[in-house]
C-alpha atoms as a PDB file:
ATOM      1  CA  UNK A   1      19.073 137.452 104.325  1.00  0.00           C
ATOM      2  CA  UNK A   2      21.111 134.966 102.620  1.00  0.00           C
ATOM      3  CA  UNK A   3      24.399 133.677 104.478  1.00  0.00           C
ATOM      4  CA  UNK A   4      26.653 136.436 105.683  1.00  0.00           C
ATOM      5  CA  UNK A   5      30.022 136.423 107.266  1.00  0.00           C
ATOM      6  CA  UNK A   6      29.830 137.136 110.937  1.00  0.00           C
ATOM      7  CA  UNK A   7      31.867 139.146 113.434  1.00  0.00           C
ATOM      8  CA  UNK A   8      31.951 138.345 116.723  1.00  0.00           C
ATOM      9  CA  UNK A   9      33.741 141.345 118.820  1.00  0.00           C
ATOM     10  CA  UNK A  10      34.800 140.082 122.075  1.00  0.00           C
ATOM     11  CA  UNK A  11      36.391 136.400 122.378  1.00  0.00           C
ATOM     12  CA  UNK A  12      35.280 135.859 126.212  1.00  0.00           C
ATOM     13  CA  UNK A  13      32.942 133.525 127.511  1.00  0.00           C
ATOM     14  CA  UNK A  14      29.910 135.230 125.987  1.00  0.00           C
ATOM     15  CA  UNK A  15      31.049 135.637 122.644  1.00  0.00           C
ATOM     16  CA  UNK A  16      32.885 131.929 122.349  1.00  0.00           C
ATOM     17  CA  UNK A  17      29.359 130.564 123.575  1.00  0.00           C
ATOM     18  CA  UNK A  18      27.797 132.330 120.750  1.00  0.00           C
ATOM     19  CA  UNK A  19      30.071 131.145 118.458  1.00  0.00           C
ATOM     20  CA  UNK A  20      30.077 127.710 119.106  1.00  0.00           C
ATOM     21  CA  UNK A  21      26.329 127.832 118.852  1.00  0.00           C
ATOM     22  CA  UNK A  22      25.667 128.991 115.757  1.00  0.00           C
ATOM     23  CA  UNK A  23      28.767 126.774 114.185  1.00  0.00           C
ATOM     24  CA  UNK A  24      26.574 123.470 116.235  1.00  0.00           C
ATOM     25  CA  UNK A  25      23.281 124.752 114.785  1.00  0.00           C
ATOM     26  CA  UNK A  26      24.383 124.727 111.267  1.00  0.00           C
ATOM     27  CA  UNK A  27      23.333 128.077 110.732  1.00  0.00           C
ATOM     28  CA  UNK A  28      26.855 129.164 109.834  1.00  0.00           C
ATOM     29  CA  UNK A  29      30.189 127.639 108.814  1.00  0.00           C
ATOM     30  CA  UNK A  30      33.021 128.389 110.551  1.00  0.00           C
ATOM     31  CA  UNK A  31      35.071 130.005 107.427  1.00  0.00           C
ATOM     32  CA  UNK A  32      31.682 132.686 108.242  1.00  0.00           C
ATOM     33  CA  UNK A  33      32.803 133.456 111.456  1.00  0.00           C
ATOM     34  CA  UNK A  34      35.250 135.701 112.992  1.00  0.00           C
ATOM     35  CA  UNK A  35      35.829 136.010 116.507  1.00  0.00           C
ATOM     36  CA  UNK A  36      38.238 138.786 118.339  1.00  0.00           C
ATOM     37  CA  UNK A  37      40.385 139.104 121.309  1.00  0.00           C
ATOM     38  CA  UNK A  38      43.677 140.379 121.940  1.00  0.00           C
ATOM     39  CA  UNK A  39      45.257 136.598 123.495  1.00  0.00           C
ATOM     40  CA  UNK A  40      43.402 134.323 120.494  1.00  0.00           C
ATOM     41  CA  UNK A  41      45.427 131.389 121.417  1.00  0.00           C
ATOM     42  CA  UNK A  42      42.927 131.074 123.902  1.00  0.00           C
ATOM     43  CA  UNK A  43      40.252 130.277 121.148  1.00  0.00           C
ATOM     44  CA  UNK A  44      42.399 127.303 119.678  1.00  0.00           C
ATOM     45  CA  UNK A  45      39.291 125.006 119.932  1.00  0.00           C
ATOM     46  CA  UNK A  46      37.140 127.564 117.588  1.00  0.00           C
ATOM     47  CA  UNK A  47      40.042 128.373 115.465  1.00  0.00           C
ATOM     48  CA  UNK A  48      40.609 124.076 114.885  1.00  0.00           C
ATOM     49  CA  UNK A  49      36.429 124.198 113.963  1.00  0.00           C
ATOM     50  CA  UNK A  50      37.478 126.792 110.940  1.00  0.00           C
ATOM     51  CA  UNK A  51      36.700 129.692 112.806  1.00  0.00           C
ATOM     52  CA  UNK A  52      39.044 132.314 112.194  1.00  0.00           C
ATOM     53  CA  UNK A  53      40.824 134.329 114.873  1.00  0.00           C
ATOM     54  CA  UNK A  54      41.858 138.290 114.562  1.00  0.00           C
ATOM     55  CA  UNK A  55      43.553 140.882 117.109  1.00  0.00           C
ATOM     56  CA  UNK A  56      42.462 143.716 115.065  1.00  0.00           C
ATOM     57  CA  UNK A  57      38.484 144.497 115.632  1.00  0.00           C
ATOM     58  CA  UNK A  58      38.484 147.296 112.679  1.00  0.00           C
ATOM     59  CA  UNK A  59      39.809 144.080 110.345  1.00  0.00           C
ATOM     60  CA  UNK A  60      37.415 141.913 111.386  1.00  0.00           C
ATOM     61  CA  UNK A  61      34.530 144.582 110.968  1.00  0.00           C
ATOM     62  CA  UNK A  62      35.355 145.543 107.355  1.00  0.00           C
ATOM     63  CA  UNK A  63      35.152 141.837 106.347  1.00  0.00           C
ATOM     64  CA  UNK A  64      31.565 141.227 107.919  1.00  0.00           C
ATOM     65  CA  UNK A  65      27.765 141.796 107.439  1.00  0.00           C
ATOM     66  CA  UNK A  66      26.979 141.176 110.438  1.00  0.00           C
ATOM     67  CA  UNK A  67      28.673 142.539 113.943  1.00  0.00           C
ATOM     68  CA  UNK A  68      28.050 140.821 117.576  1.00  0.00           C
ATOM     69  CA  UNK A  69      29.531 142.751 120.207  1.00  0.00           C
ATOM     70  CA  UNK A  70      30.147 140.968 123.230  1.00  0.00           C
ATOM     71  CA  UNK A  71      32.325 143.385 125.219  1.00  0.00           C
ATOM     72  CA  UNK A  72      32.371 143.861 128.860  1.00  0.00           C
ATOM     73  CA  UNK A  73      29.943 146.743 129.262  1.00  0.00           C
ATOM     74  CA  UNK A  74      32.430 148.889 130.433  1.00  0.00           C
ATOM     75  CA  UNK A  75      34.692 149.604 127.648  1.00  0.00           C
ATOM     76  CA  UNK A  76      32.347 148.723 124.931  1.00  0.00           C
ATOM     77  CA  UNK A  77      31.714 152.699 123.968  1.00  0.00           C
ATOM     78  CA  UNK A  78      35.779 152.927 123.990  1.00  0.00           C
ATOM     79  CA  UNK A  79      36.668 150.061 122.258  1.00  0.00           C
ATOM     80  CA  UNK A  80      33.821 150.605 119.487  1.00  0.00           C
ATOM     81  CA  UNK A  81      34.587 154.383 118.793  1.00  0.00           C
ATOM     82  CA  UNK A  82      38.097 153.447 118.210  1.00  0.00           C
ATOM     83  CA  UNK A  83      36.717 151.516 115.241  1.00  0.00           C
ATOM     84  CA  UNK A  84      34.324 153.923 114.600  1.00  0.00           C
ATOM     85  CA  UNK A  85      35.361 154.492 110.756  1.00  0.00           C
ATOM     86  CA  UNK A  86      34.925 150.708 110.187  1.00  0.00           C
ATOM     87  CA  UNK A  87      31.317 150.652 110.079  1.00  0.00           C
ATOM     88  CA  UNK A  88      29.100 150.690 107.304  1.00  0.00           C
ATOM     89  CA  UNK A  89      25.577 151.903 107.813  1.00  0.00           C
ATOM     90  CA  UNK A  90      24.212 151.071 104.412  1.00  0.00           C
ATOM     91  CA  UNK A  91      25.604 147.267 105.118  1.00  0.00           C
ATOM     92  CA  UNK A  92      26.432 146.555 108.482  1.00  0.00           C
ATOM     93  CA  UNK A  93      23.656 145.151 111.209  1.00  0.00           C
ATOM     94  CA  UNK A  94      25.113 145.538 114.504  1.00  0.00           C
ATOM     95  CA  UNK A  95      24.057 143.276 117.237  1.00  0.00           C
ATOM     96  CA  UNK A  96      24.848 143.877 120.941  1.00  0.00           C
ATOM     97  CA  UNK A  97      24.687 141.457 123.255  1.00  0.00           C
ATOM     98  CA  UNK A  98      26.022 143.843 126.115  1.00  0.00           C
ATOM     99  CA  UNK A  99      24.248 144.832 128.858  1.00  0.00           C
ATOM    100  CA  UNK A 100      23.536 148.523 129.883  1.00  0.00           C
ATOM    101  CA  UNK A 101      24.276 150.148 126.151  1.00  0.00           C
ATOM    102  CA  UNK A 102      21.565 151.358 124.743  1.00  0.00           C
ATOM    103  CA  UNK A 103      20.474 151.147 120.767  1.00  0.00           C
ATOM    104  CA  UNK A 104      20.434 155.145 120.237  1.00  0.00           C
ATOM    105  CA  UNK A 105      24.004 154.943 122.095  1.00  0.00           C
ATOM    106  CA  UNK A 106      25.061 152.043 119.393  1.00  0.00           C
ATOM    107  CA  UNK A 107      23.652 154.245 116.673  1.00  0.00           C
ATOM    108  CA  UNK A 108      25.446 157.041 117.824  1.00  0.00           C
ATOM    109  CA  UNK A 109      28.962 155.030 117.769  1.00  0.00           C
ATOM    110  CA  UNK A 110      28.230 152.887 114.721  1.00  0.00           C
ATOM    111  CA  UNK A 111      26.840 155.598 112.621  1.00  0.00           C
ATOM    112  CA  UNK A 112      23.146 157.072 111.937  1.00  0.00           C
ATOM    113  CA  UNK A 113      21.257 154.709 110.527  1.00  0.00           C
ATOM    114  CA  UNK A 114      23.015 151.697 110.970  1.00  0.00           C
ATOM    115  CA  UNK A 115      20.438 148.630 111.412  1.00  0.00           C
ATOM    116  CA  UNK A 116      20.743 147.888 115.536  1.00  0.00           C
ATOM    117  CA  UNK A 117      20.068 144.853 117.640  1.00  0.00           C
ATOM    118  CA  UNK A 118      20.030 144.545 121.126  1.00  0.00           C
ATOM    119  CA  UNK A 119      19.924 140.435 121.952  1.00  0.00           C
ATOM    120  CA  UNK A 120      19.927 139.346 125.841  1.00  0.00           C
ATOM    121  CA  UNK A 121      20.959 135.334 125.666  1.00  0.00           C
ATOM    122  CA  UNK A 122      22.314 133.531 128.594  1.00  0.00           C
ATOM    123  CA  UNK A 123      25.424 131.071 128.308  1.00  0.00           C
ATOM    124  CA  UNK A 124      23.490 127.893 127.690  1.00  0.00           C
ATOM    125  CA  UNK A 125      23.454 129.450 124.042  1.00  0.00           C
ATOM    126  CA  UNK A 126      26.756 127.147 123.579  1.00  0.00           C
ATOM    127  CA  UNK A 127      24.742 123.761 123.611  1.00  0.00           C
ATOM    128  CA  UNK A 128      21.519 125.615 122.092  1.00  0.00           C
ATOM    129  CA  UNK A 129      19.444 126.105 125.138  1.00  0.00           C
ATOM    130  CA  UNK A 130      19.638 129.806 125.553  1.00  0.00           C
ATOM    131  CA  UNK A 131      16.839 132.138 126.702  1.00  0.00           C
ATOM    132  CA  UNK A 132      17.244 135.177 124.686  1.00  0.00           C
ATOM    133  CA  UNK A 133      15.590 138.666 124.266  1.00  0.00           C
ATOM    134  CA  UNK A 134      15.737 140.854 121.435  1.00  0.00           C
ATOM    135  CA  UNK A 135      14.864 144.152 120.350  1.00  0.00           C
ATOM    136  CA  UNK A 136      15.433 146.214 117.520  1.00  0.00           C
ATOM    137  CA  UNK A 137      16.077 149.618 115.768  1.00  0.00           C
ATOM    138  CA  UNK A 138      16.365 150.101 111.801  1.00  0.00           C
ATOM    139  CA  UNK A 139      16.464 147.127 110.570  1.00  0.00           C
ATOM    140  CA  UNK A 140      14.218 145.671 107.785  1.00  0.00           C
ATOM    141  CA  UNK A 141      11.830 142.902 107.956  1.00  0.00           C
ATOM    142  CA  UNK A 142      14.375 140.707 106.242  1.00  0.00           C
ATOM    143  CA  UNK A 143      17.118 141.452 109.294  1.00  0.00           C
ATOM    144  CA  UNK A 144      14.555 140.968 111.477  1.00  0.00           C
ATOM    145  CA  UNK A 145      13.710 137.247 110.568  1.00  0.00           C
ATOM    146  CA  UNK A 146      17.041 136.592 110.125  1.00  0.00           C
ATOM    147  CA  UNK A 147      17.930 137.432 113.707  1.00  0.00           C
ATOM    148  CA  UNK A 148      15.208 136.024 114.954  1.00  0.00           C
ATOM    149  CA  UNK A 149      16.167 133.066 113.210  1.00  0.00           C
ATOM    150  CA  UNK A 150      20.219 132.818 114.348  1.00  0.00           C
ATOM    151  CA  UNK A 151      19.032 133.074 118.066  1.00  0.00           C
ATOM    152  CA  UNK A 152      15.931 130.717 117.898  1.00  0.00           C
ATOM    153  CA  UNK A 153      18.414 127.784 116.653  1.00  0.00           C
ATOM    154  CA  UNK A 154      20.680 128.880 120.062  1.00  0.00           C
ATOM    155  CA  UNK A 155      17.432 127.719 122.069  1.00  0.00           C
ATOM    156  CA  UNK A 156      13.913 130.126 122.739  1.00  0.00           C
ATOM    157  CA  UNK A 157      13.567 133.845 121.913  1.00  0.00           C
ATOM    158  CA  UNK A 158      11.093 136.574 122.788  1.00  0.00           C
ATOM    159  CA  UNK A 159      10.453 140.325 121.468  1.00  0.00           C
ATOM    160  CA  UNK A 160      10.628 142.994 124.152  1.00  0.00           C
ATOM    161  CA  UNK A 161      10.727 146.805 124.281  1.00  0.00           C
ATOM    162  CA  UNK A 162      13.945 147.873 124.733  1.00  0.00           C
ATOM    163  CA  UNK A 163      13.090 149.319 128.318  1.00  0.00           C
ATOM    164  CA  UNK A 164      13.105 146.031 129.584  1.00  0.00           C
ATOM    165  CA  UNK A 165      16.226 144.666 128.794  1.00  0.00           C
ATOM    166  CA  UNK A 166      17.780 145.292 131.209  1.00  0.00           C
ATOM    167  CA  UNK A 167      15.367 142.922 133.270  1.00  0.00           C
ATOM    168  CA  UNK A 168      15.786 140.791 130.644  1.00  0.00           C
ATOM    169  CA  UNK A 169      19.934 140.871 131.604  1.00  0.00           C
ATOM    170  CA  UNK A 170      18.610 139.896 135.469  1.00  0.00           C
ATOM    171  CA  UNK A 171      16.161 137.514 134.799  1.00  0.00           C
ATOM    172  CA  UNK A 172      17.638 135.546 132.082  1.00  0.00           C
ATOM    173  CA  UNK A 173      21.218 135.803 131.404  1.00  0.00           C
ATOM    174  CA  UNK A 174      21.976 136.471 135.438  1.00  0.00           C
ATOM    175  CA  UNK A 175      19.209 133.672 135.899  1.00  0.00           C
ATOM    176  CA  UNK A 176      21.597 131.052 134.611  1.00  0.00           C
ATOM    177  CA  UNK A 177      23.822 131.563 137.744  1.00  0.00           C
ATOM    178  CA  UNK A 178      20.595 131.622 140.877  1.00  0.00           C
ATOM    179  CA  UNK A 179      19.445 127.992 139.077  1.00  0.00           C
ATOM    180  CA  UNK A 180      22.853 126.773 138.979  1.00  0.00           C
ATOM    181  CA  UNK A 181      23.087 127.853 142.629  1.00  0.00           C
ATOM    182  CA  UNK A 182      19.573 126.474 143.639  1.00  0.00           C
ATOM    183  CA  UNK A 183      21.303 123.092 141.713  1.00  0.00           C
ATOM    184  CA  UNK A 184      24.546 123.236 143.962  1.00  0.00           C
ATOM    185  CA  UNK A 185      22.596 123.893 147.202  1.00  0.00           C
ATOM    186  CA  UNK A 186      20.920 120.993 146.098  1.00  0.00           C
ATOM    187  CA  UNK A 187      23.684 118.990 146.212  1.00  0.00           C
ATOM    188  CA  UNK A 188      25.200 119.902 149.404  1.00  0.00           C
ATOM    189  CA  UNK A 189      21.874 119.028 150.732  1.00  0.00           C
ATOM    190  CA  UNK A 190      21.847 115.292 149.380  1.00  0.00           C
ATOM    191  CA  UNK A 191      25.435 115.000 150.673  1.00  0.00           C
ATOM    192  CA  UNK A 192      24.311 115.831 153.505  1.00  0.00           C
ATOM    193  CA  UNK A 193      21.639 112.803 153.637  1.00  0.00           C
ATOM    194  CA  UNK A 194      23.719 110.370 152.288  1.00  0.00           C
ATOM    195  CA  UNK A 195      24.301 110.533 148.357  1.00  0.00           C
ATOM    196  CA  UNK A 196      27.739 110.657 146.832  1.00  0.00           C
ATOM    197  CA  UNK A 197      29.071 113.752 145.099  1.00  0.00           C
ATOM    198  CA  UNK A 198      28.252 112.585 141.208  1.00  0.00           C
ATOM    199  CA  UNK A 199      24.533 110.910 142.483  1.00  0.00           C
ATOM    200  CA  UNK A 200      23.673 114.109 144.103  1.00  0.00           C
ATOM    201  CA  UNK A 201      24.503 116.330 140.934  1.00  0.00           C
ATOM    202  CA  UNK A 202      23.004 114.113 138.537  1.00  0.00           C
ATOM    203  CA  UNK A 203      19.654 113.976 140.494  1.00  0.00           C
ATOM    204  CA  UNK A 204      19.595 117.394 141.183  1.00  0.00           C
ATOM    205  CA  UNK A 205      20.461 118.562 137.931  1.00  0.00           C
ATOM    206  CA  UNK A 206      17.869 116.471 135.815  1.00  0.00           C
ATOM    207  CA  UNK A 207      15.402 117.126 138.061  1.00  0.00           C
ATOM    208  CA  UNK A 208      15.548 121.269 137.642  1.00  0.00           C
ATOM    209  CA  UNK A 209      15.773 120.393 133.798  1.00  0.00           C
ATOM    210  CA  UNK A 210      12.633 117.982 134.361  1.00  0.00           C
ATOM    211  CA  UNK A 211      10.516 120.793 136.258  1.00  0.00           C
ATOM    212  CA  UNK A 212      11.274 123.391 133.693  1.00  0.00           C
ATOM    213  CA  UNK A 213      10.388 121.404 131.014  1.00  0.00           C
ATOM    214  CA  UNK A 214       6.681 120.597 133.001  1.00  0.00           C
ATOM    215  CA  UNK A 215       6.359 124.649 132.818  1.00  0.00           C
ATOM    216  CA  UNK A 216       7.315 124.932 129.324  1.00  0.00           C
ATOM    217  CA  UNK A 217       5.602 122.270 127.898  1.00  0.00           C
ATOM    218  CA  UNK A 218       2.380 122.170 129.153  1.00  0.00           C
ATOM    219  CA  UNK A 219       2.299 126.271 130.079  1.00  0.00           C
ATOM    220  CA  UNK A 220       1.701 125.553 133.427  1.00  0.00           C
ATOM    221  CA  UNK A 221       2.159 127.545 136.275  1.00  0.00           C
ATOM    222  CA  UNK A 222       4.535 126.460 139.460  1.00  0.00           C
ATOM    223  CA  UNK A 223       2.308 125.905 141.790  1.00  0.00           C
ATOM    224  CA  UNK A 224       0.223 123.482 139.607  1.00  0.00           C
ATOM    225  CA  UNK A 225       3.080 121.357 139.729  1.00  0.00           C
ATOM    226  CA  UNK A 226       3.605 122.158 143.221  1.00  0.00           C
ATOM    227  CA  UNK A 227      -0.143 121.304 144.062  1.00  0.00           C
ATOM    228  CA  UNK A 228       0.645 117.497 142.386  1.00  0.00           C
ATOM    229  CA  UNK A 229       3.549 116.484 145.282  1.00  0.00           C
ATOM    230  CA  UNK A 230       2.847 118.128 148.187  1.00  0.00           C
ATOM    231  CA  UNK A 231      -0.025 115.594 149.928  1.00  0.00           C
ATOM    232  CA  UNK A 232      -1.192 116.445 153.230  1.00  0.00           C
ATOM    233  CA  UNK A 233       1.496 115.891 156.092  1.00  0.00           C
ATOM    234  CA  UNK A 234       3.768 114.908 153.537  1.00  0.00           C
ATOM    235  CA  UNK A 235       7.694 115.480 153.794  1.00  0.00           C
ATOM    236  CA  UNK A 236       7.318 117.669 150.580  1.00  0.00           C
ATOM    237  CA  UNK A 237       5.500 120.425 152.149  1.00  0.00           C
ATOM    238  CA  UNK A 238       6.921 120.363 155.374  1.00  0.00           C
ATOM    239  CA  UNK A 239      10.279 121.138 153.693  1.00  0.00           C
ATOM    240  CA  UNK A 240       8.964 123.686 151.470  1.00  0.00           C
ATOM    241  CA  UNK A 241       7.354 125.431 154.606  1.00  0.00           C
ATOM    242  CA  UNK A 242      10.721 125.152 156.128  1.00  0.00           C
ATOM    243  CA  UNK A 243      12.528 126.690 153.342  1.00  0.00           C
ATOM    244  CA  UNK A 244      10.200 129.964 153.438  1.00  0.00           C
ATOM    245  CA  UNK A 245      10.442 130.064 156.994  1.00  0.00           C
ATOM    246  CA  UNK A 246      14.650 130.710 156.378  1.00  0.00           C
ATOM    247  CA  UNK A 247      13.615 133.444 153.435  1.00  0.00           C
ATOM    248  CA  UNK A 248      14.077 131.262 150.431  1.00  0.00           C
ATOM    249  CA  UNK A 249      11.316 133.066 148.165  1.00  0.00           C
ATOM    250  CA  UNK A 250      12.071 136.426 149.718  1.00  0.00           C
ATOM    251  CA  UNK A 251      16.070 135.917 149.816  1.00  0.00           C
ATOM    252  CA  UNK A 252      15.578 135.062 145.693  1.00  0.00           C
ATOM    253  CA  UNK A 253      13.247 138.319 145.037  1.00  0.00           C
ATOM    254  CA  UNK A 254      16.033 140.368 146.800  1.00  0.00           C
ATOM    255  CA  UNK A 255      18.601 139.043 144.445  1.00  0.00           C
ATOM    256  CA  UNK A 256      16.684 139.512 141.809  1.00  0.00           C
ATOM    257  CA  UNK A 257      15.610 143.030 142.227  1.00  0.00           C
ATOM    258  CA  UNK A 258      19.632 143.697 143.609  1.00  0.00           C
ATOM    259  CA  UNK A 259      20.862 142.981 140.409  1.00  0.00           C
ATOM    260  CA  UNK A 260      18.217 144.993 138.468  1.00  0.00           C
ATOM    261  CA  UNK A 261      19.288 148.126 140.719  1.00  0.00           C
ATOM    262  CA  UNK A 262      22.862 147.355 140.443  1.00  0.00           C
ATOM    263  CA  UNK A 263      22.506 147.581 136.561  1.00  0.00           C
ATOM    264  CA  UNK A 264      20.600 150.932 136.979  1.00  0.00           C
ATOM    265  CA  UNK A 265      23.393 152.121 138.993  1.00  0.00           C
ATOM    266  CA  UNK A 266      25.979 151.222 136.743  1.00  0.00           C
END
């Protein structure tokens, strides 16, 4: 697929990070871009980048290729079928980045046919470090690499079956918040033993981004890494023993598998 115009439904935190992605990427201009929400003055920063701004989601449909939804998943079936007669299945590809709507539900709203995409990134996608997963419905090999393409310039992707993405939601895009709170414990704790405030973040903070990157680059598992600092009697081990002795591990599972439930549940 050559350039399209984009619609991005749903101006909130999601949908700006997306947004200001793809316009840091280079993969699209912001004259390509549309972004909606009913206050847009809040969006002044995309609108001064060239992105332009509408109220009216129907308006901003009919002028795209492409459609991101990034609703809240609880009035994304209402706010879609009021704009039902917008859609064109023989042009539109519909991407949803919500969680808990399924593709055959999208289909059903959108029109039969219509080419669907369910995408899973986290907010990170604003600086181009997102983890996203995508599946797909209709689309043609051409939509396909194209999509594949927009999200792997917002940071890593991976193909799942659709029954997983909701785990995908918890692991990933919920993910983002349980590191950040790992990071922020981490703090407290250096306070606590005699760093300032902005030491204690920056340590912590580049040192999460320093382990991740030993997983990812050399496809390692943890406890290689693990294995490497923690020497016999050392102060590394004794605090990691300490740490599952309070239910870290088992405290991080629950949360995990709390959040996938809670999903379920609606």
């Amino acid at each position: 697929m050559s350039a399209k115009r984009i619609a991005i439904i749903g101006g909130g935190n999601l949908g700006s990070a997306i947004a200001q992605g793809v316009l840091k990427s280079g993969f699209a201009k912001g004259s390509d871009i549309i972004i909606t929400k009913r206050n847009v003055s809040t969006l002044a920063d995309l609108q001064k980048l060239g992105v332009q701004t509408e109220t009216d989601n129907a308006k901003a449909i009919a002028a795209a290729d492409v459609i991101i939804v990034a609703l809240k998943p609880y009035n994304v079936k209402e706010v879609l079928s009021q704009v039902k007669s917008a859609f064109d299945p023989g042009r539109h590809m519909l991407i949803s980045v919500v969680t808990g709507v399924s593709m055959d539900e999208l289909e059903q709203i959108a029109g039969t046919g219509i080419a669907v995409v369910r995408a899973m990134p986290n907010t990170a996608i604003a600086i181009q470090e997102s983890m996203t997963c995508i599946c797909h419905k209709n689309t043609s090999p051409e939509q396909a690499v194209w999509v594949k393409e927009l999200f792997d310039q917002l940071g890593v992707t991976v193909s799942i079956d659709e029954k997983l993405m909701d785990a995908a939601t918890v692991l990933g895009a919920c993910g983002i918040a349980y590191a950040l709170r790992f990071i922020r414990a981490s703090i407290q704790g250096g306070i606590e033993i005699g760093f300032d405030v902005r030491t204690a973040n920056l340590i912590a903070a580049q040192t999460v981004k320093g382990a991740a990157a030993l997983l990812i680059s050399g496809n390692r598992h943890p406890e290689e890494e693990i294995d490497k600092v923690t020497t016999p009697k050392g102060c590394t081990i004794a605090g990691l023993n300490e740490m599952e002795h309070q239910g870290f591990s088992s405290s991080l599972i629950k949360g995990i598998t709390v959040s996938y439930n809670k999903i379920l549940k609606g």
